[in-house]
N, C-alpha and C. Protein backbone atom coordinates (compact mmCIF):
# COMPACT_ATOMS: atom_id res chain seq x y z
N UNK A 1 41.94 99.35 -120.56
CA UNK A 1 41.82 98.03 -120.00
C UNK A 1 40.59 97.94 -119.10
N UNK A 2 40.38 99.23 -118.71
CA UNK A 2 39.10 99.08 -117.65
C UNK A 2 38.04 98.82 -118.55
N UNK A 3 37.63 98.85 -119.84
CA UNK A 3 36.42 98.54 -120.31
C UNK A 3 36.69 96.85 -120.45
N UNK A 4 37.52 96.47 -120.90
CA UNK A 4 38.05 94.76 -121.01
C UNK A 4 37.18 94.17 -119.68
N UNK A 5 37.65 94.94 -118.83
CA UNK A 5 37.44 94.44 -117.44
C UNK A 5 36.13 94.49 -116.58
N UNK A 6 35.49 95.21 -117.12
CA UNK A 6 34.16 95.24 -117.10
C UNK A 6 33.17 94.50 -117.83
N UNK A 7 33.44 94.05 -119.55
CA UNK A 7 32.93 93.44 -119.75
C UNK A 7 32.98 91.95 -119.06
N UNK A 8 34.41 91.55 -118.93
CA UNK A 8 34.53 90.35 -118.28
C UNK A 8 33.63 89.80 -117.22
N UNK A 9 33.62 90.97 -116.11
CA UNK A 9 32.67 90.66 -115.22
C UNK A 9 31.24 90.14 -115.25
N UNK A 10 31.06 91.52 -116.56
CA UNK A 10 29.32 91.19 -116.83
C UNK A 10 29.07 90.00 -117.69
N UNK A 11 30.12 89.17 -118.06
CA UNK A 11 30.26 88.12 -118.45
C UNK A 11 30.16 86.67 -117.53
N UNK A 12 30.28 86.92 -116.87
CA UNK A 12 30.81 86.36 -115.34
C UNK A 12 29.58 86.02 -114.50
N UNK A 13 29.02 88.03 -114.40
CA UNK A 13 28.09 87.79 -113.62
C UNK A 13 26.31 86.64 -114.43
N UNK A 14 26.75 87.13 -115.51
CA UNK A 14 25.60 86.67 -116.27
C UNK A 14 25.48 84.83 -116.55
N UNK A 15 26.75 84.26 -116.82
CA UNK A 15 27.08 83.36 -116.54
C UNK A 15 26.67 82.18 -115.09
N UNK A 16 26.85 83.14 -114.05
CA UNK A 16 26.77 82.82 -112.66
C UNK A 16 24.83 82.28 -112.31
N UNK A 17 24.90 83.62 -113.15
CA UNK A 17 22.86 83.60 -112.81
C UNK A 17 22.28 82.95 -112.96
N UNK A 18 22.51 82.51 -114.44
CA UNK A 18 22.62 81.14 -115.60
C UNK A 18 22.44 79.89 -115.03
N UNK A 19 23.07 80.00 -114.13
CA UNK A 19 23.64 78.21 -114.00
C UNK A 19 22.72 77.72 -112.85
N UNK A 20 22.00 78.60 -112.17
CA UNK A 20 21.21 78.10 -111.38
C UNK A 20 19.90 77.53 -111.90
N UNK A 21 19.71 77.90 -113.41
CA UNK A 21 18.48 77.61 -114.38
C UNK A 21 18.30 76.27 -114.03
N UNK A 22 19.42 75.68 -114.72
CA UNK A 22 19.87 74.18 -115.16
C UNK A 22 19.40 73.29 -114.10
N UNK A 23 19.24 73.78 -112.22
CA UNK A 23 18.97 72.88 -111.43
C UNK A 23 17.61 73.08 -110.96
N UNK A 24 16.79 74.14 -111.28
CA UNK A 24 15.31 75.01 -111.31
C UNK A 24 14.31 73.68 -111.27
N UNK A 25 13.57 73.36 -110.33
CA UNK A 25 12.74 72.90 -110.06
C UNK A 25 11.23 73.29 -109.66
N UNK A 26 10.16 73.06 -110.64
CA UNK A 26 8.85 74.03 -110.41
C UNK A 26 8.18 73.37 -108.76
N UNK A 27 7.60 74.35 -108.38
CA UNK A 27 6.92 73.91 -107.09
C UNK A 27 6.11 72.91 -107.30
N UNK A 28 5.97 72.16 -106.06
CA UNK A 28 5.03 70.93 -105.69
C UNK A 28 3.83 71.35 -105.70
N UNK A 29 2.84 70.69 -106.62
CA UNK A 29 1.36 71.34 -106.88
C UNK A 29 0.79 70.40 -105.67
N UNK A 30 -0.40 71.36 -104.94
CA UNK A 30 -1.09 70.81 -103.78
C UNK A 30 -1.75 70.23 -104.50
N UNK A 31 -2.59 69.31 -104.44
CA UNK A 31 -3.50 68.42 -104.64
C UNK A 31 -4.77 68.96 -104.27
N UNK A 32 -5.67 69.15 -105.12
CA UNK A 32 -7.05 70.08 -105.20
C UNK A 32 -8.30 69.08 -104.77
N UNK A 33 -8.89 69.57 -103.90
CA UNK A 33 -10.02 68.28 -103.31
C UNK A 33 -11.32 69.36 -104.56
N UNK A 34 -12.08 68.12 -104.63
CA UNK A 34 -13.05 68.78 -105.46
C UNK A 34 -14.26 69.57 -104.30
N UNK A 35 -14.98 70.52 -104.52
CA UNK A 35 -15.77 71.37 -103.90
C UNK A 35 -16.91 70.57 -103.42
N UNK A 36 -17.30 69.87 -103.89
CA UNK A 36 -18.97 68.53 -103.99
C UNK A 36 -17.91 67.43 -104.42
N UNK A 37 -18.93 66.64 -104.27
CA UNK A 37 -19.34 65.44 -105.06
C UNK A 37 -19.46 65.29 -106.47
N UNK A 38 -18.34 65.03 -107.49
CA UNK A 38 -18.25 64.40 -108.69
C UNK A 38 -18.70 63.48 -109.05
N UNK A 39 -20.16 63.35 -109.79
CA UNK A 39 -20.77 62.71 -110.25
C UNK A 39 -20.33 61.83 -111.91
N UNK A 40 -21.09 61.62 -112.08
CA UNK A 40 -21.04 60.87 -113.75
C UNK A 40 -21.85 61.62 -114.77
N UNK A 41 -21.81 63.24 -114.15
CA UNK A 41 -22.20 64.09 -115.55
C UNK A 41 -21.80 65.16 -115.38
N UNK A 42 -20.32 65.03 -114.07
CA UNK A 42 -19.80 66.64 -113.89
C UNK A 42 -18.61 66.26 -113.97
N UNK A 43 -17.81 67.47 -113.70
CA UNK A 43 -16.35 67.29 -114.22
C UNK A 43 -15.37 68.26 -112.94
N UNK A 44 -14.65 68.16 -112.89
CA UNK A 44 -14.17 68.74 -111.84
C UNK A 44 -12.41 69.94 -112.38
N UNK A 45 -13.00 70.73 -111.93
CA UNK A 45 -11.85 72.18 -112.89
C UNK A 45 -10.67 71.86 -112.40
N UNK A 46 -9.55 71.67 -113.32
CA UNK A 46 -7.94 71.50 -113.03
C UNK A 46 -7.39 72.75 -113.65
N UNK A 47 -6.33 72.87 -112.94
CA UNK A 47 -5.54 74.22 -112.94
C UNK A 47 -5.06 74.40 -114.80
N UNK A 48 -5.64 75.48 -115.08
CA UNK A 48 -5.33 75.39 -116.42
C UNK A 48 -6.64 75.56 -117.68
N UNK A 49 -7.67 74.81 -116.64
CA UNK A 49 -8.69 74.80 -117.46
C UNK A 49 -9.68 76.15 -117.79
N UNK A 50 -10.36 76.54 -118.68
CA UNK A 50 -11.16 77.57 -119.33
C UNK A 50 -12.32 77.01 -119.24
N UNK A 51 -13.63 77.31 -119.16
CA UNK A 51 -14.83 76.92 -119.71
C UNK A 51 -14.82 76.73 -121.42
N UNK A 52 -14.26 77.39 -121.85
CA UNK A 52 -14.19 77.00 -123.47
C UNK A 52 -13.45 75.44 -123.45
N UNK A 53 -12.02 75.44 -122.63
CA UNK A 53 -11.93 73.91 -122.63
C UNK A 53 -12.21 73.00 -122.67
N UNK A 54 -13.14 73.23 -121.45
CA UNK A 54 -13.71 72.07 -121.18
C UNK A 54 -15.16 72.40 -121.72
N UNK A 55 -15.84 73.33 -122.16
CA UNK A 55 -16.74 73.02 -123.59
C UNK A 55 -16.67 72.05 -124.45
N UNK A 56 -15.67 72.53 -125.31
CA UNK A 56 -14.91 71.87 -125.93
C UNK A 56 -15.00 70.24 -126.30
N UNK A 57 -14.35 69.98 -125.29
CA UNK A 57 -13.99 68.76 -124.91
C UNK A 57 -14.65 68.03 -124.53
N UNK A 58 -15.99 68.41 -124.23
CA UNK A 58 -17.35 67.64 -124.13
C UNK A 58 -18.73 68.07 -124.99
N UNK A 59 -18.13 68.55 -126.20
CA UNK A 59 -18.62 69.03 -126.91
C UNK A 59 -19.80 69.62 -127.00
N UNK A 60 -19.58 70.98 -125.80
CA UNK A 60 -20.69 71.52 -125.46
C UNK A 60 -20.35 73.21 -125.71
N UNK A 61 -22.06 73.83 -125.64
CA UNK A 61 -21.54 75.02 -125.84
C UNK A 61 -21.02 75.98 -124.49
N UNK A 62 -19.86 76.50 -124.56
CA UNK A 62 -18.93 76.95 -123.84
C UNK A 62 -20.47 78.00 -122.45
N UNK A 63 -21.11 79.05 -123.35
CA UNK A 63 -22.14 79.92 -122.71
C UNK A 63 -22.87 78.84 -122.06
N UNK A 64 -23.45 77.75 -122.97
CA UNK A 64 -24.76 77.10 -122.52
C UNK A 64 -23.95 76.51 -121.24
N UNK A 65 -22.68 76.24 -120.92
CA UNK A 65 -22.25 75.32 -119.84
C UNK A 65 -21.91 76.66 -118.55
N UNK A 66 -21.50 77.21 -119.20
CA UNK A 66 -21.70 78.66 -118.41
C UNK A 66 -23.61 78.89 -116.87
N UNK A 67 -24.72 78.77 -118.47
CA UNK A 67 -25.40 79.11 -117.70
C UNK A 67 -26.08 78.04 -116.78
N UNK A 68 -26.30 76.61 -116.95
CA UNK A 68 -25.99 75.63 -116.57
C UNK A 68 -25.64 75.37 -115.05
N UNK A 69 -24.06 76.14 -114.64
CA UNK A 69 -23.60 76.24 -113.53
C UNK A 69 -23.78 77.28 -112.66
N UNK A 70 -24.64 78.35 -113.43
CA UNK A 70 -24.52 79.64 -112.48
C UNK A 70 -23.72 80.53 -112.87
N UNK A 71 -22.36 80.46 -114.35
CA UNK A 71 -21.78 80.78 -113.71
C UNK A 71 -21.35 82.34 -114.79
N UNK A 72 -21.13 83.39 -114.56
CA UNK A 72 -21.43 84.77 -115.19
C UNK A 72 -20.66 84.86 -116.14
N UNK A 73 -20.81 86.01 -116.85
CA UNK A 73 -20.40 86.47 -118.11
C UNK A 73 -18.92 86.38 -118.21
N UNK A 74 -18.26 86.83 -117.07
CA UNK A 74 -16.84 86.32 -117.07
C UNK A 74 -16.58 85.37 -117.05
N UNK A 75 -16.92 84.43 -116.95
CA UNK A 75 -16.65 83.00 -117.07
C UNK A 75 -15.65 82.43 -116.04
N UNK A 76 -15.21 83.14 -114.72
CA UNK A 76 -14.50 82.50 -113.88
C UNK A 76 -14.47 81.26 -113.41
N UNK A 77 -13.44 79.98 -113.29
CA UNK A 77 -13.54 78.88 -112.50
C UNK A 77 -12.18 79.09 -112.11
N UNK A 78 -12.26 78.04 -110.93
CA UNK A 78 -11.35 77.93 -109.84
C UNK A 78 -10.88 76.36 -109.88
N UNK A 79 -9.79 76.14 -109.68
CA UNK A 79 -9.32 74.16 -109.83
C UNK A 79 -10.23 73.69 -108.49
N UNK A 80 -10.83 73.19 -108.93
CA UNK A 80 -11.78 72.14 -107.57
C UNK A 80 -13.08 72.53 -107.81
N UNK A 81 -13.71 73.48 -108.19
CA UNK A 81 -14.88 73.76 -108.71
C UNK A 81 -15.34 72.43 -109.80
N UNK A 82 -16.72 72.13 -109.54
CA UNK A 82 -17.36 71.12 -109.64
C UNK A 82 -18.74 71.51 -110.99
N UNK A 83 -18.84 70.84 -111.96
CA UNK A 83 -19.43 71.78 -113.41
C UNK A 83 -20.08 70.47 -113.61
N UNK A 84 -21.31 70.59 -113.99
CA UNK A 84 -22.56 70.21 -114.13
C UNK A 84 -22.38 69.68 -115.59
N UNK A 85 -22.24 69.14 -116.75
CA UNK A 85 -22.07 68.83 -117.80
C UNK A 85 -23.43 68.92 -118.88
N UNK A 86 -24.46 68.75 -117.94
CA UNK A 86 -26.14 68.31 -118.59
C UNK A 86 -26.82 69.31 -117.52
N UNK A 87 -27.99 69.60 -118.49
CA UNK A 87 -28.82 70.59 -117.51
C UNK A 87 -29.19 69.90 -116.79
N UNK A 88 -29.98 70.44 -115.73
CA UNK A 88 -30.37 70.07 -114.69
C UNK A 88 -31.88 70.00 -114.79
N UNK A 89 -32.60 68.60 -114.10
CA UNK A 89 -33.81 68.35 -114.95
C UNK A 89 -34.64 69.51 -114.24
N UNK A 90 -35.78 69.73 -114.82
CA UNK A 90 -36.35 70.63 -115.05
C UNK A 90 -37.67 70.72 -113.85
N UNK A 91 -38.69 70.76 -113.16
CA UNK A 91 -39.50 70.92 -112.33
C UNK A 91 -40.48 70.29 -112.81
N UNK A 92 -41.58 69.77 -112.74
CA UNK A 92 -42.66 69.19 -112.88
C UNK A 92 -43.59 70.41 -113.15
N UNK A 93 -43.92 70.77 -114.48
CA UNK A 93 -45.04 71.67 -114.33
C UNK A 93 -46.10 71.95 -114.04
N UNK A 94 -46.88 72.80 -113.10
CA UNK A 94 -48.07 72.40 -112.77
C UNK A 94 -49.27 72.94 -113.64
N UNK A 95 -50.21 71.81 -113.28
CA UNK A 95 -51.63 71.51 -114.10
C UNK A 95 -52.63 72.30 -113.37
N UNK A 96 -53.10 73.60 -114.13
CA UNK A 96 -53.83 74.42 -113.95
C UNK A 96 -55.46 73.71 -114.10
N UNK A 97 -56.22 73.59 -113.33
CA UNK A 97 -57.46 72.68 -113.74
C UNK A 97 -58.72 74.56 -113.19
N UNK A 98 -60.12 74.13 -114.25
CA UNK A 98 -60.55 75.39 -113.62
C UNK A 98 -62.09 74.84 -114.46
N UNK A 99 -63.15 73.97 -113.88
CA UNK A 99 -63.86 73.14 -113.74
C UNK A 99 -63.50 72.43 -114.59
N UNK A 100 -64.14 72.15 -115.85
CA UNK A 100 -63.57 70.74 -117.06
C UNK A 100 -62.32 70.81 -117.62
N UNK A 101 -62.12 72.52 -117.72
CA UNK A 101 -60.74 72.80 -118.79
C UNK A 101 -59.32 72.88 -117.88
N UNK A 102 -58.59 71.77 -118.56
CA UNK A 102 -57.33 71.78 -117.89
C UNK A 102 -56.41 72.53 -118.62
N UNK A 103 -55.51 73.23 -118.33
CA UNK A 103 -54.16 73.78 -118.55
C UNK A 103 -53.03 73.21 -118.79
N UNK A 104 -52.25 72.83 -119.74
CA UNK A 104 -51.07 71.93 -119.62
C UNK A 104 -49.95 72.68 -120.52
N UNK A 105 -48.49 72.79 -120.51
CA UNK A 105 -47.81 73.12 -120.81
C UNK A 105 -47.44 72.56 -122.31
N UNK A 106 -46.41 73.07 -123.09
CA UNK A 106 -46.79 72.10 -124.39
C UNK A 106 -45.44 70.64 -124.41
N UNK A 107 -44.94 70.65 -122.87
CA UNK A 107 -44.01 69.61 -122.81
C UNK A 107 -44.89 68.19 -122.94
N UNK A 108 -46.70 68.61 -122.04
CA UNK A 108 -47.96 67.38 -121.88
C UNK A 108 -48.17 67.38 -123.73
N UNK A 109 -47.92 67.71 -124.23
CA UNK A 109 -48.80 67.88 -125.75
C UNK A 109 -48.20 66.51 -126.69
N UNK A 110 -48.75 65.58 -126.96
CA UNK A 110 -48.23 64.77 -127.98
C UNK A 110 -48.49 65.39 -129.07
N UNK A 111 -47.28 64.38 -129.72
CA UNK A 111 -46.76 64.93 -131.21
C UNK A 111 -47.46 63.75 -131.94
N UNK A 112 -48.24 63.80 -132.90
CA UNK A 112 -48.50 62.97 -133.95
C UNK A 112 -47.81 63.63 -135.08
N UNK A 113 -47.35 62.16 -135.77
CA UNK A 113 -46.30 61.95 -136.91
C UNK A 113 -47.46 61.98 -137.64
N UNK A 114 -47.19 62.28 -139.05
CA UNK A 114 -47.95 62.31 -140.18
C UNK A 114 -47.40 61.29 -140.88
N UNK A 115 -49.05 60.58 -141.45
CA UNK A 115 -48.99 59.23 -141.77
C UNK A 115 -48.74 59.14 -143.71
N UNK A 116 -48.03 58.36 -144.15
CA UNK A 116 -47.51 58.57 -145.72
C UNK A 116 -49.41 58.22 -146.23
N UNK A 117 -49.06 59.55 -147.43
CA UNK A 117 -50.74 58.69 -148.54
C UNK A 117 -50.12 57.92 -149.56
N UNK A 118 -50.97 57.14 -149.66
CA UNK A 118 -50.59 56.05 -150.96
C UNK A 118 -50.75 56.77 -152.24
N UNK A 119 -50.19 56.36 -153.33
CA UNK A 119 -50.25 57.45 -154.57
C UNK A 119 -51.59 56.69 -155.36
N UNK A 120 -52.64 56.19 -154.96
CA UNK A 120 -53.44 55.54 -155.52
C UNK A 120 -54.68 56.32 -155.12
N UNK A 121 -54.56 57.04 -153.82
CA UNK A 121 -55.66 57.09 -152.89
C UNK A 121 -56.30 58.23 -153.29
N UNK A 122 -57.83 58.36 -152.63
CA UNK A 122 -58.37 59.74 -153.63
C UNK A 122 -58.14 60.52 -153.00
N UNK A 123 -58.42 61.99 -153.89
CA UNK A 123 -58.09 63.42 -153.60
C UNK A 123 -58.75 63.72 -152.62
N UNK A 124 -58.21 64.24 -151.80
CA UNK A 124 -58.46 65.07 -150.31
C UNK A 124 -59.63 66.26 -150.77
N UNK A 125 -59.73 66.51 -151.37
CA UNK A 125 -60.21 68.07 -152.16
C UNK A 125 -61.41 67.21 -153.29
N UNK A 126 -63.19 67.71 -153.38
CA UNK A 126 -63.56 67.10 -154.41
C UNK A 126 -63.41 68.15 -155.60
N UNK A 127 -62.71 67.20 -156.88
CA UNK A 127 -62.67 67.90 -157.81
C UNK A 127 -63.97 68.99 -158.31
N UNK A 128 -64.55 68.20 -158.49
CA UNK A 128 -65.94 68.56 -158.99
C UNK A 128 -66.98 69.73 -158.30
N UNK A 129 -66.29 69.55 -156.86
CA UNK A 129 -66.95 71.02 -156.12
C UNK A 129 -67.18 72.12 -156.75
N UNK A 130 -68.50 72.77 -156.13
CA UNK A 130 -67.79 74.10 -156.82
C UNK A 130 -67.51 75.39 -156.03
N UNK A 131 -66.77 76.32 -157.04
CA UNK A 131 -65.46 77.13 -155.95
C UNK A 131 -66.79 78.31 -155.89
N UNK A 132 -66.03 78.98 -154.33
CA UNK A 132 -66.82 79.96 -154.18
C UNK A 132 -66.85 81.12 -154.80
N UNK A 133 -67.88 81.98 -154.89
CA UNK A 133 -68.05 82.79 -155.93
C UNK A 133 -67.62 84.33 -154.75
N UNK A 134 -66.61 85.15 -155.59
CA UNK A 134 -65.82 86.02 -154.91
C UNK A 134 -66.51 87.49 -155.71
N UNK A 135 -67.78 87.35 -155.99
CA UNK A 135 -68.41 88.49 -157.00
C UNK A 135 -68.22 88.78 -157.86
N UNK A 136 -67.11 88.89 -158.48
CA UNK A 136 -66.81 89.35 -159.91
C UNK A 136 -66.38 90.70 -159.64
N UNK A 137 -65.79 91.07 -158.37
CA UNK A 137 -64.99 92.29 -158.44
C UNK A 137 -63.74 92.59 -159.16
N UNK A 138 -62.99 92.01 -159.30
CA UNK A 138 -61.26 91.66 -159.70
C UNK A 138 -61.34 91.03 -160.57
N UNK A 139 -60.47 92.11 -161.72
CA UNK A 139 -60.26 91.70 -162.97
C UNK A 139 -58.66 91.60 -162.95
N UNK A 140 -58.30 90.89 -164.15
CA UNK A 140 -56.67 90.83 -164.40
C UNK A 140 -56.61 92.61 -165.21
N UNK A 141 -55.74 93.17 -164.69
CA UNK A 141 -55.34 94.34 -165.39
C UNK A 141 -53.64 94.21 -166.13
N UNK A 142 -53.37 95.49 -166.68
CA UNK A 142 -51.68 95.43 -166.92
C UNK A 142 -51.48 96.10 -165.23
N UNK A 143 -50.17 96.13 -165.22
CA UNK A 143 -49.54 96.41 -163.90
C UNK A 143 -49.55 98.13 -163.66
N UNK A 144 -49.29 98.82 -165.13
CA UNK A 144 -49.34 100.56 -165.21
C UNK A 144 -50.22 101.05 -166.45
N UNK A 145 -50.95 101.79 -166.00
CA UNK A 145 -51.44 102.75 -167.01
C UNK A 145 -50.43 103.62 -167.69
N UNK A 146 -50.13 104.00 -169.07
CA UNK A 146 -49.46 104.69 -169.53
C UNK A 146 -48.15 103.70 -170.48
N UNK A 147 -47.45 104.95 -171.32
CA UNK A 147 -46.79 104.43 -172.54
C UNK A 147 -45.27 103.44 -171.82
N UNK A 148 -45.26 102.61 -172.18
CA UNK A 148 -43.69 102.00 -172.18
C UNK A 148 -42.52 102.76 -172.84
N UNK A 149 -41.85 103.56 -171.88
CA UNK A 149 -40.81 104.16 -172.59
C UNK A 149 -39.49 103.28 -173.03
N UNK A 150 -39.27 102.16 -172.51
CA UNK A 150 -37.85 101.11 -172.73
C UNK A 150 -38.09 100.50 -172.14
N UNK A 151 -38.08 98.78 -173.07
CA UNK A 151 -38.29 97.47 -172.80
C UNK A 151 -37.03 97.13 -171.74
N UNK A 152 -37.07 96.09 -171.57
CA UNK A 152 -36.34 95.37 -170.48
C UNK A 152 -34.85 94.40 -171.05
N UNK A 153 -34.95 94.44 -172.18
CA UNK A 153 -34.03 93.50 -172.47
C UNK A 153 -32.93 94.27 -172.74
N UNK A 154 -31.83 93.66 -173.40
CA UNK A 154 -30.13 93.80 -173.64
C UNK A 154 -30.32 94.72 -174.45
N UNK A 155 -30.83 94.80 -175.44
CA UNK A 155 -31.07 96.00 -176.15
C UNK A 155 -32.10 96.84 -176.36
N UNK A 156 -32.80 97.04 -175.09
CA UNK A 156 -34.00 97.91 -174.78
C UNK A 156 -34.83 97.52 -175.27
N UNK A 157 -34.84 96.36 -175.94
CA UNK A 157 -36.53 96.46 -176.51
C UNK A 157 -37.35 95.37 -175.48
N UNK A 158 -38.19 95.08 -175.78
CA UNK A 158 -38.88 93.93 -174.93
C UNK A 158 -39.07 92.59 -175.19
């Protein structure tokens, strides 16, 4: 009977433990002040969030938002931490001058588009030129001196 009676208990006790589940209430989350100033191209880290998340979700690359913020290979954030979304503009480069010849980076460099030719228009190249003369060193040869032992095809021949 003593084993009856033991299980009962641990029946009992397990029961007992149980029942406090049912009234389990998760703690009151503090309310996270953001670190800065939340702008209209940053985002502000909530408990939960990953940098891949919120990559993600602003369809950015997870590293590139990484380096962006500073922020290292581990990728740590904290809820209230404040994330930059867009790089950050860039410095004004400076213009190296050194009497006439100036220095400029290739951000100063315009791009010209290439303009369509009409299919009417004449040849860039005059036909009629004539080509330069390269001496007469180079002849067409075969590729090997010596006998062809087996052609190349499906059935060895050529």
């Amino acid at each position: 009977m003593r084993p009856l009676r033991a299980a009962a208990l641990a029946l009992a006790s397990l029961c007992a433990g149980c029942a406090g589940w049912s009234s389990w209430e998760p703690p009151q989350e503090v309310p996270v002040r953001p670190w800065r100033a939340v702008g209209p191209d940053d985002y502000m880290v909530v408990r939960g969030d990953t940098m891949y998340s919120i990559a993600f979700r602003h369809s950015l690359d997870y590293r590139q938002l990484a380096r962006w913020n500073g922020i290292g290979a581990d990728y740590l954030i904290h809820p209230g931490q404040v994330l930059r979304l867009k790089a950050a503009a860039a410095p004004p480069r400076p213009r190296h001058v050194n009497g006439d010849i100036e220095s400029v980076g290739m951000d100063d460099v315009e791009v010209v588009k290439p303009q369509p030719v009409a299919v009417n228009s004449p040849p860039l190249v005059d036909a009629g030129a004539e080509r330069p003369d390269v001496g007469g060193a180079y002849e067409w040869t075969w590729p090997t001196a010596g006998i062809v032992v087996r052609g190349f095809g499906q059935d060895g021949s050529r």
